[in-house]
Each structure stands twice: as structure tokens, then as C-alpha cells.
Protein backbone atom coordinates (compact mmCIF):
# COMPACT_ATOMS: atom_id res chain seq x y z
CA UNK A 1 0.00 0.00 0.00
CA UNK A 2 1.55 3.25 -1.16
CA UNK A 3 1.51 5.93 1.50
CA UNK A 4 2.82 10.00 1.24
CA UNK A 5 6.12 9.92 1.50
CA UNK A 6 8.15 12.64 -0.03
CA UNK A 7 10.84 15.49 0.16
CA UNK A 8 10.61 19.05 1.68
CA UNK A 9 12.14 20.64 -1.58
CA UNK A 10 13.88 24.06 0.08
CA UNK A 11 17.46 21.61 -0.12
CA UNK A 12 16.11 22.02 -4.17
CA UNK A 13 16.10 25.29 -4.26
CA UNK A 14 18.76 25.37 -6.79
CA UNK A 15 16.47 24.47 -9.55
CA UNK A 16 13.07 25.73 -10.82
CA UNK A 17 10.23 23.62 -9.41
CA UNK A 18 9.79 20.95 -12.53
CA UNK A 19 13.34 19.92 -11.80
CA UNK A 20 12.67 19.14 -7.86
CA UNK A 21 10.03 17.36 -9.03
CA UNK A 22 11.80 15.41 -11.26
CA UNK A 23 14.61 14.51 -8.84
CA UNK A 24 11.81 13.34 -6.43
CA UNK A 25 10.69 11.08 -8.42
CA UNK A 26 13.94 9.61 -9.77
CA UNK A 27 14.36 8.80 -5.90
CA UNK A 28 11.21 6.49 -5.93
CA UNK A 29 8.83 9.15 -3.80
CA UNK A 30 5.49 10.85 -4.57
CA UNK A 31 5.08 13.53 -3.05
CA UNK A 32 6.54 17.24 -2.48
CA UNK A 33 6.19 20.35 0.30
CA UNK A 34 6.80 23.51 -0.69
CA UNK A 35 8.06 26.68 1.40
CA UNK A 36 5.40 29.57 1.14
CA UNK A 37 7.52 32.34 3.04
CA UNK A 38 9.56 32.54 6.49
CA UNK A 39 13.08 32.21 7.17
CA UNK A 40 12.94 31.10 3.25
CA UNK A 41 11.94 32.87 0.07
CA UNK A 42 9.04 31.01 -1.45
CA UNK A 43 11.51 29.78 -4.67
CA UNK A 44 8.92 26.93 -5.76
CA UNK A 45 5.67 29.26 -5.31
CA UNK A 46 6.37 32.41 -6.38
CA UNK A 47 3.34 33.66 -7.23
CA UNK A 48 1.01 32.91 -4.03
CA UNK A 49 -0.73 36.09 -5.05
CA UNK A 50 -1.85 35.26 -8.19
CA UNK A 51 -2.83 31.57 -6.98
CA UNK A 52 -5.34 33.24 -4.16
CA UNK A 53 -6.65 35.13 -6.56
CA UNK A 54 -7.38 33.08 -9.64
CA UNK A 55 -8.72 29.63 -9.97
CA UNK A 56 -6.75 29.31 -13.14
CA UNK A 57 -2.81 30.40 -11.76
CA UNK A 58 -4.28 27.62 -8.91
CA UNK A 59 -5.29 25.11 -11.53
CA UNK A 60 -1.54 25.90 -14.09
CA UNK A 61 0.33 25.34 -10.58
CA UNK A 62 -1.00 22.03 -9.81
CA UNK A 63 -0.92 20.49 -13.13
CA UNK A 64 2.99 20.81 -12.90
CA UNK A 65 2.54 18.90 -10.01
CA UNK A 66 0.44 16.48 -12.03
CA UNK A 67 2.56 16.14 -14.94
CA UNK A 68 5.59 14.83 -13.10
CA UNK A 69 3.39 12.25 -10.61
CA UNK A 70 3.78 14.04 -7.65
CA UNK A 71 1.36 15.03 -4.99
CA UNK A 72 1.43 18.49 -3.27
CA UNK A 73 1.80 17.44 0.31
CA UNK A 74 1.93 20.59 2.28
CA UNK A 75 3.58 23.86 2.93
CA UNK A 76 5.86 25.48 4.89
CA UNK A 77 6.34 28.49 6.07
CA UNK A 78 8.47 28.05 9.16
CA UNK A 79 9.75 31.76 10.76
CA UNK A 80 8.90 33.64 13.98
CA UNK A 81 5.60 35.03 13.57
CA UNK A 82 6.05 36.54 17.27
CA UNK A 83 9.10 38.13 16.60
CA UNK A 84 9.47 41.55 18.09
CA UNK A 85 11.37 42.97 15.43
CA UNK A 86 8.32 43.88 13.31
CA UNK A 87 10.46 43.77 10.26
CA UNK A 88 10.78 40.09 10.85
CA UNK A 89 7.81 39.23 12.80
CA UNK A 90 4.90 40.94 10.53
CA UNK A 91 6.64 39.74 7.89
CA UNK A 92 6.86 36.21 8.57
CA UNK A 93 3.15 36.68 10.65
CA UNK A 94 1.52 37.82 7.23
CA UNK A 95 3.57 34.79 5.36
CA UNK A 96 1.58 32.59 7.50
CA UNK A 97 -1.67 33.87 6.57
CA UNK A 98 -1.16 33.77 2.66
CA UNK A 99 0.17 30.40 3.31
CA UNK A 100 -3.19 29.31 4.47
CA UNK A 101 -5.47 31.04 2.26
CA UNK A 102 -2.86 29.47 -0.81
CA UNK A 103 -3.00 26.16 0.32
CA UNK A 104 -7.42 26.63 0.56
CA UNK A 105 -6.99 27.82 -3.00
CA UNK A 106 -5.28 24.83 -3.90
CA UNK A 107 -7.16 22.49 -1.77
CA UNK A 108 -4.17 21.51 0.53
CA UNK A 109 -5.24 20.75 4.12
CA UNK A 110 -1.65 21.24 5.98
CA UNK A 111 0.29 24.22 6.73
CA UNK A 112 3.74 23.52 8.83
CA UNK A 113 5.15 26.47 11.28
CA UNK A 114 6.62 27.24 13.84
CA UNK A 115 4.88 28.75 16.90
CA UNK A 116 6.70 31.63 17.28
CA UNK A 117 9.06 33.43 20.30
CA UNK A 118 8.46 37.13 21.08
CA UNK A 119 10.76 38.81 23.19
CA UNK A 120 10.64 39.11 26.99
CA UNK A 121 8.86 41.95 28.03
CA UNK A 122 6.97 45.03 26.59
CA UNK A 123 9.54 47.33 24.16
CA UNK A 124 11.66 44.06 23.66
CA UNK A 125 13.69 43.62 20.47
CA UNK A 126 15.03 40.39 20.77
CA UNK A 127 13.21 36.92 20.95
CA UNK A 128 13.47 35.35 24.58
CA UNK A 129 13.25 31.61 25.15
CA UNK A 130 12.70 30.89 28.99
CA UNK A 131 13.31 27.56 28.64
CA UNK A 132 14.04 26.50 32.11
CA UNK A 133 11.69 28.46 34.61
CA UNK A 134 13.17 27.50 38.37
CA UNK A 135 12.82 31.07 39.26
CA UNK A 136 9.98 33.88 39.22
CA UNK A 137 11.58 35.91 36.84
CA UNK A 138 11.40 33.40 33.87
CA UNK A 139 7.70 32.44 35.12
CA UNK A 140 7.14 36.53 34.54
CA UNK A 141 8.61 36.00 30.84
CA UNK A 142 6.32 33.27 30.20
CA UNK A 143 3.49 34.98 31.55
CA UNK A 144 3.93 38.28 29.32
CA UNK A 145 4.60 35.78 26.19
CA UNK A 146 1.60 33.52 26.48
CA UNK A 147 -0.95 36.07 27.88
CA UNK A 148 0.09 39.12 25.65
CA UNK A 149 1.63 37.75 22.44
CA UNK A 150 1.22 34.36 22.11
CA UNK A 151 -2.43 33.27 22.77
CA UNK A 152 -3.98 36.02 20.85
CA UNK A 153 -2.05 35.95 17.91
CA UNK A 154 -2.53 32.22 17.93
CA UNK A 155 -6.55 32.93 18.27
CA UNK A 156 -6.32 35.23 15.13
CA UNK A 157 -4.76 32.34 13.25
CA UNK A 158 -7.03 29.44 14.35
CA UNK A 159 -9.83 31.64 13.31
CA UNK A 160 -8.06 32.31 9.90
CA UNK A 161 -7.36 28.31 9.19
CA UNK A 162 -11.12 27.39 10.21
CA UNK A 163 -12.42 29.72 7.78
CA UNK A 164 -10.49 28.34 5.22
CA UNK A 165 -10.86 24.36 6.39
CA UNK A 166 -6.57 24.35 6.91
CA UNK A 167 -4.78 22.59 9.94
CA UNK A 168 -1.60 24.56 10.66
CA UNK A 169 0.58 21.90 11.84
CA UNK A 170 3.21 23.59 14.27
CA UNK A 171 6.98 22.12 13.74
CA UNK A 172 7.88 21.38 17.85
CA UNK A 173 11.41 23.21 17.78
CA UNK A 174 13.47 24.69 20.19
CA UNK A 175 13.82 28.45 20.52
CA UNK A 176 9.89 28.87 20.30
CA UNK A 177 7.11 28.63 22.96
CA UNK A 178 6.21 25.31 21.74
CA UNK A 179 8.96 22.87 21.47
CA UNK A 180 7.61 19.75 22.82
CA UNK A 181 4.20 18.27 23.36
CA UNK A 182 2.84 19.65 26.57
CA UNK A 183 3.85 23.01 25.25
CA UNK A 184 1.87 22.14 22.26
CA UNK A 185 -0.97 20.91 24.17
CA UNK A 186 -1.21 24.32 26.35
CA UNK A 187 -1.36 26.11 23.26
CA UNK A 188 -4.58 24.19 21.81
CA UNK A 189 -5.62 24.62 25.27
CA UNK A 190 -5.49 28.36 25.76
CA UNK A 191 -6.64 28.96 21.90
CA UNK A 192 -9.36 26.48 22.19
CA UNK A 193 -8.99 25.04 18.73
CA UNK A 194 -9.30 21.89 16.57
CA UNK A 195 -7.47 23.72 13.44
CA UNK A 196 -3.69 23.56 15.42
CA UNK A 197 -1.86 20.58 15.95
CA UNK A 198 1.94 19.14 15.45
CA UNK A 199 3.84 18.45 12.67
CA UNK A 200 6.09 15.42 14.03
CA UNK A 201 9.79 16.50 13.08
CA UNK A 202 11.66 13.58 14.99
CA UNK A 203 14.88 15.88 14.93
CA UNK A 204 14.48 18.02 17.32
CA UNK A 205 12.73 15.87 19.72
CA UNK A 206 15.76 13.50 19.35
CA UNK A 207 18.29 16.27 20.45
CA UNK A 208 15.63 17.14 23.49
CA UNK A 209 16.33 13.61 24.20
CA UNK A 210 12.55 12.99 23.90
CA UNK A 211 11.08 9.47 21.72
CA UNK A 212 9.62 11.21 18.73
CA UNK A 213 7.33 7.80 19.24
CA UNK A 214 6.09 7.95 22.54
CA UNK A 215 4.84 11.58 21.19
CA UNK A 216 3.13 10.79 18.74
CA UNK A 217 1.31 8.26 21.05
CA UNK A 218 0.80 11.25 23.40
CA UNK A 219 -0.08 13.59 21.08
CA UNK A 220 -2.64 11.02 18.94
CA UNK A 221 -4.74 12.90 16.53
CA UNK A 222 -3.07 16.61 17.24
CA UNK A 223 -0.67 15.08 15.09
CA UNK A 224 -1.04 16.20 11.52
CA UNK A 225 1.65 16.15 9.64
CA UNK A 226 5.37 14.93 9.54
CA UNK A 227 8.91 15.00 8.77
CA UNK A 228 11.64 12.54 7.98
CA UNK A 229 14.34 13.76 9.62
CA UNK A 230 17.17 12.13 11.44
CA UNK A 231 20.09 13.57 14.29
CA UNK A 232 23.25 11.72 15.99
CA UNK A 233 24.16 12.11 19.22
CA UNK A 234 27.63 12.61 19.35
CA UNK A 235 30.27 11.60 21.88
CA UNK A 236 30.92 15.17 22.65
CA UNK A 237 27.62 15.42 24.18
CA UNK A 238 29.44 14.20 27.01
CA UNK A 239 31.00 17.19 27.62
CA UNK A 240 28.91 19.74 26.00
CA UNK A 241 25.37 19.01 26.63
CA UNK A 242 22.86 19.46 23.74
CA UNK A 243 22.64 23.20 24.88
CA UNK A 244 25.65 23.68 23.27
CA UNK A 245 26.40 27.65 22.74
CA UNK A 246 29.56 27.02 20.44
CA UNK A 247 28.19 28.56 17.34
CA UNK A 248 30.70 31.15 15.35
CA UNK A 249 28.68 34.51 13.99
CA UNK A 250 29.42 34.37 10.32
CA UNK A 251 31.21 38.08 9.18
CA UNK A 252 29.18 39.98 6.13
CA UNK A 253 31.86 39.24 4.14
CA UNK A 254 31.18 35.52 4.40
CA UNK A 255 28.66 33.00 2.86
CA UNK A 256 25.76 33.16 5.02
CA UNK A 257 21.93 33.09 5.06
CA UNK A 258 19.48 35.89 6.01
CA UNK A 259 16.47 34.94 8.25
CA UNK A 260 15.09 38.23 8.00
CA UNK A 261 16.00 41.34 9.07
CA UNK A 262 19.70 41.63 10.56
CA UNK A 263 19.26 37.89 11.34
CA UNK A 264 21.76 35.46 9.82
CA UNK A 265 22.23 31.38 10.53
CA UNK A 266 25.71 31.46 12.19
CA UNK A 267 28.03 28.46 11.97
CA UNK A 268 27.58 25.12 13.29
CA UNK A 269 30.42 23.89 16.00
CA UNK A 270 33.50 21.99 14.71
CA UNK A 271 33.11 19.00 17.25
CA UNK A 272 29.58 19.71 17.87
CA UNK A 273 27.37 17.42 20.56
CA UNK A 274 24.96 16.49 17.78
CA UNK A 275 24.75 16.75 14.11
CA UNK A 276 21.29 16.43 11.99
CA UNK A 277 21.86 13.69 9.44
CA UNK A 278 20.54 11.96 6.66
CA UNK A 279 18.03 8.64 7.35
CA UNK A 280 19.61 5.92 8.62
CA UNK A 281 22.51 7.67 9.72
CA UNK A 282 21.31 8.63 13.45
CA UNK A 283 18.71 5.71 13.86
CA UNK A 284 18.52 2.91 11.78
CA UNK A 285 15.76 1.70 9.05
CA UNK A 286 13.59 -0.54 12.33
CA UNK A 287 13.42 3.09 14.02
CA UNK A 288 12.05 4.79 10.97
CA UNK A 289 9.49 1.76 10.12
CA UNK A 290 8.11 2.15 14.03
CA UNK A 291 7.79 5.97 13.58
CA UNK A 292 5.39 5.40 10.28
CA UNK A 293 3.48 2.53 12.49
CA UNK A 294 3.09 5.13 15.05
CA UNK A 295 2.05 7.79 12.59
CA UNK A 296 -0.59 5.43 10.87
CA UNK A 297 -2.05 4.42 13.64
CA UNK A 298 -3.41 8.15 13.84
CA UNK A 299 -3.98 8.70 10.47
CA UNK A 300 -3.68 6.31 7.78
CA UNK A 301 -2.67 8.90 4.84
CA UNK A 302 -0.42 10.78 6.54
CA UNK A 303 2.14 12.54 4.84
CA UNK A 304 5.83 12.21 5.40
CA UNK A 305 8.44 14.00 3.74
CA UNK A 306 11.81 14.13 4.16
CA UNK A 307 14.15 17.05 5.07
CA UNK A 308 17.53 16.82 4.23
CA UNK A 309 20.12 18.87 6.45
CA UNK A 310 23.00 16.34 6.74
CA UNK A 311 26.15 18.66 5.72
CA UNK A 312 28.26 15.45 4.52
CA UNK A 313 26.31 14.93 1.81
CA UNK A 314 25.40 16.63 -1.07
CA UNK A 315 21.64 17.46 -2.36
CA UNK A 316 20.67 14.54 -4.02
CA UNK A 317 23.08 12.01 -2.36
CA UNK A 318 21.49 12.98 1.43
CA UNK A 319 17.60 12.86 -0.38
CA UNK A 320 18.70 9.30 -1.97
CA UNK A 321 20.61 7.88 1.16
CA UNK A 322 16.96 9.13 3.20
CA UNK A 323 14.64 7.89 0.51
CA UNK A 324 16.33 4.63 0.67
CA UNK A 325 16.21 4.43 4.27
CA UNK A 326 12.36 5.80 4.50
CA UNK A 327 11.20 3.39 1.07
CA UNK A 328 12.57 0.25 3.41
CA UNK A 329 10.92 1.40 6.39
CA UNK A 330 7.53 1.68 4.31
CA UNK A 331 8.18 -2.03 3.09
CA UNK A 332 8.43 -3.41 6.17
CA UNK A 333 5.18 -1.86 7.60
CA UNK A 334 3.71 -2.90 4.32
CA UNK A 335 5.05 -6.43 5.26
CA UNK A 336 3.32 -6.21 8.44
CA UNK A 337 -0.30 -6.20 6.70
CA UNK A 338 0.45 -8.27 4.00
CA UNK A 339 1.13 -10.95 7.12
């Protein structure tokens, strides 16, 4: 039984959309997500404009999906819609609402995010992640986040996705309000909605030290969506701890990427603690095939795609060394009900 398994095509940015979609298939998958905004330009969707506001750009966009086999499974639009920097916040806020009403327009039902992290107080500038609240200052943070920012910004874009019939499925990632699932579940909670959930990105949970599987178990249906994604632990965990601050800010003169704003990715630790990977290369093909038995067992059709972040390996080598990983783990639970 052939499921939605697929590739998260910003590590294809390098070529026009027809392309990805061609190397996606070569690799034995059927399905693609696209990023619609955020930290990322919108490469493979250019025109969401046009697409909201014309059946026709809607129906020309997904018959390039349906020449080449492929299934539009999602989009992305991960940023900080809660940034305090309105430059970066508004911008990635309103990227999130055009992402939803594109994705009604072209009948998609799942929008991946990230929740968001404003800063710390009234007249902040920076984003503030009180992660670890032993003391009554970082329980004041928290209040002023959730209470002031958080909840009804969240309430404006519940509202937004019912009205359009879209789940916004919210990656659980460090550095935001919700990075794991009780933070998750507070949000739902507080927002009183059916139209949030999670979008199961094993990756991060793995680095938390958390079992992406005994989340989705906890999480059962506010799961929506999910990612292929793998991380190592390395030995220098040890010593550093998965908190590890050893990043190097990249100088303008250097290759980097913008996030928005005067935000840039710096550069990842020599001998770092962990390292995200390529399938197969943190956890091996038995893991993967229990994570899709875990995601099936809340919804059947599911989609999965893979994102591919492992610096060893090129493009196309990482996406065919995870494809190969993620096809065998889909055989195997196939093997399971042919039994």
C-alpha cells in the first residue's frame, strides 16, 4: 500500500520547481512540500498572489505537479511570527496567513510552522526563550509571552485556518514557545482550537532527548503532519550538553543566510554534541518503520516527507541515502499487513 512519502524541496532550491520534481521522483517518492515564506523565500511558489486570486494560476500550478506524478503534500512556512522585530515578525506573521489562504486555493489541508518566540517583556527587540523556569523571573517571561503575544495571535490564526478548512501543523522546535508536546498541548488549550496541531519532526525531539514515538502516542490525533528527519548524538555530548552555545557569527563578508532582518544562521560547531543527518545515519531503518506505524495508527494517509540537512552529503546524495532508508521502512510496515 503506497503511502505519502516525499521530500521538503527548500534543499532544491537550486532548480526551478519541474526539476525538484523530477529529482523526487527519480528517488522512488510521490510527493513534495513547498516553502510559502519565512526564514525562506518562497523559490517553488512564487506567485502565491496570483494563486489566491485566480482559480486558473491555482489550476496551471497544480498540473505541474500532475505532470511529473507528484502530490502536493503541504507547505511550509516556518519563521517567527512573534518576533518583536516587526520587520521580521509581521513579515513572517503575514507569510503565515497567505500560506493558508494558498493552500485553501489549492485544496491543501496542511500548513507547517513554527509557533513563534516574542521577546521578553513590553519594548523588547530580541526573541526570549525561557526555557528553564526554576525562578519567578522566567515564570514573569512566560506569563507576558503567552498572555500578551502568544495566545492572541494564535486565536487570530485558528480563526483564519477554520475559515479556510486548513490545519496549521506547528513544527515542535526549540527556541519557540512550543517545542515539545505539553507546550503544544497548552497552546490548543489556551486557543481552544481543533485547526492547530503538530507536525512530528523527529529531529528536534531527538536532540531534546525525547522518543519522537512515545509523542506521537501522546499527542494522537493533534498530530497532523510529519517529517523525515534524522540527528546523531555525538560523543561530545558528554562534555557539551545538547545546549551547546559554540556557534561562530558568520562576518558579512562571508557565505551566510538571512532569516530576515539583521538575522543570519551562524556556523555550526566543529566537534559539535549532535549533528542532523541523513536517514539511517542517526537511527537505523527498524526506528524509521516504528515511527510510520506510530504515525498510521493516527492517520492512515499521513504525509511524510523528508528534510535533508546532513552537511556530509550533497543534495541529491542525502535525499537518496533518506529515501532509501524511509522506502525500506515503508516495506516493512507494508510487510506487516500483507502478514
Amino acid at each position: 500500500m503506497s503511502k505519502i512519502l516525499g521530500v521538503y524541496t527548500a534543499v532544491l532550491h537550486d532548480r526551478p520547481l519541474d526539476a525538484a520534481l523530477d529529482e523526487i521522483a527519480a528517488l522512488g517518492l510521490n510527493a513534495a512540500e513547498i516553502n510559502s515564506g519565512g526564514f525562506l523565500p518562497p523559490t517553488h511558489i512564487p506567485n502565491i498572489d496570483d494563486i489566491i486570486a485566480s482559480p486558473d494560476a491555482a489550476a496551471e500550478y497544480l498540473g505541474i505537479f500532475a505532470d511529473k506524478g507528484i502530490t502536493l503534500a503541504g507547505l511550509n512556512v516556518n519563521g517567527n511570527p512573534l518576533h518583536p522585530n516587526p520587520i521580521i515578525g509581521e513579515n513572517h506573521a503575514e507569510d503565515l496567513r497567505r500560506s493558508i489562504r494558498v493552500a485553501a486555493a489549492l485544496g491543501q489541508k496542511r500548513v507547517v510552522t513554527m509557533s513563534g518566540l516574542p521577546g521578553g517583556e513590553p519594548g523588547a527587540t530580541r526573541p526570549n526563550w525561557a526555557v528553564n523556569a526554576w525562578n519567578s523571573g522566567a515564570s514573569d517571561i512566560l506569563d507576558y509571552q503567552w498572555d500578551e503575544v502568544v495566545v492572541p495571535f494564535w486565536k487570530e490564526i485558528a480563526a483564519l485556518a477554520q475559515e479556510h478548512d486548513v490545519k496549521v501543523a506547528i513544527e515542535l522546535h526549540p527556541q519557540n514557545v512550543v517545542f515539545n508536546p505539553p507546550t503544544l498541548l497548552r497552546l490548543i488549550e489556551r486557543v481552544g482550537t481543533d485547526y492547530v496541531g503538530a507536525e512530528l519532526d523527529p529531529s528536534h525531539l531527538f536532540w531534546q532527548w525525547m522518543d519522537p514515538i512515545a509523542a506521537v502516542d501522546y499527542l494522537g490525533d493533534r498530530v497532523f503532519h510529519a517529517a523525515a528527519k534524522d540527528v546523531r548524538i555525538n560523543d561530545n555530548a558528554k562534555i557539551y550538553g545538547v545546549l551547546d552555545a559554540r556557534f561562530r557569527r558568520l562576518a558579512p563578508t562571508e557565505d551566510r543566510l538571512n532569516i530576515g532582518g539583521d538575522e543570519w544562521v551562524n556556523e555550526w560547531p566543529k566537534d559539535s554534541a549532535w549533528d542532523f543527518v541523513a536517514l539511517g545515519r542517526g537511527h537505523d531503518v527498524a526506528f524509521w518503520a516504528d515511527f510510520l506505524r506510530a504515525l498510521y495508527r493516527v492517520d492512515e494517509n499521513m504525509a511524510v516527507n523528508i528534510e535533508h540537512e546532513d552537511v556530509s552529503l550533497g543534495r541529491i546524495e542525502g535525499l537518496r541515502v533518506a529515501a532509501d532508508v524511509l522506502l525500506e521502512a515503508e516495506r516493512q510496515v507494508n510487510a506487516d499487513i500483507a502478514v
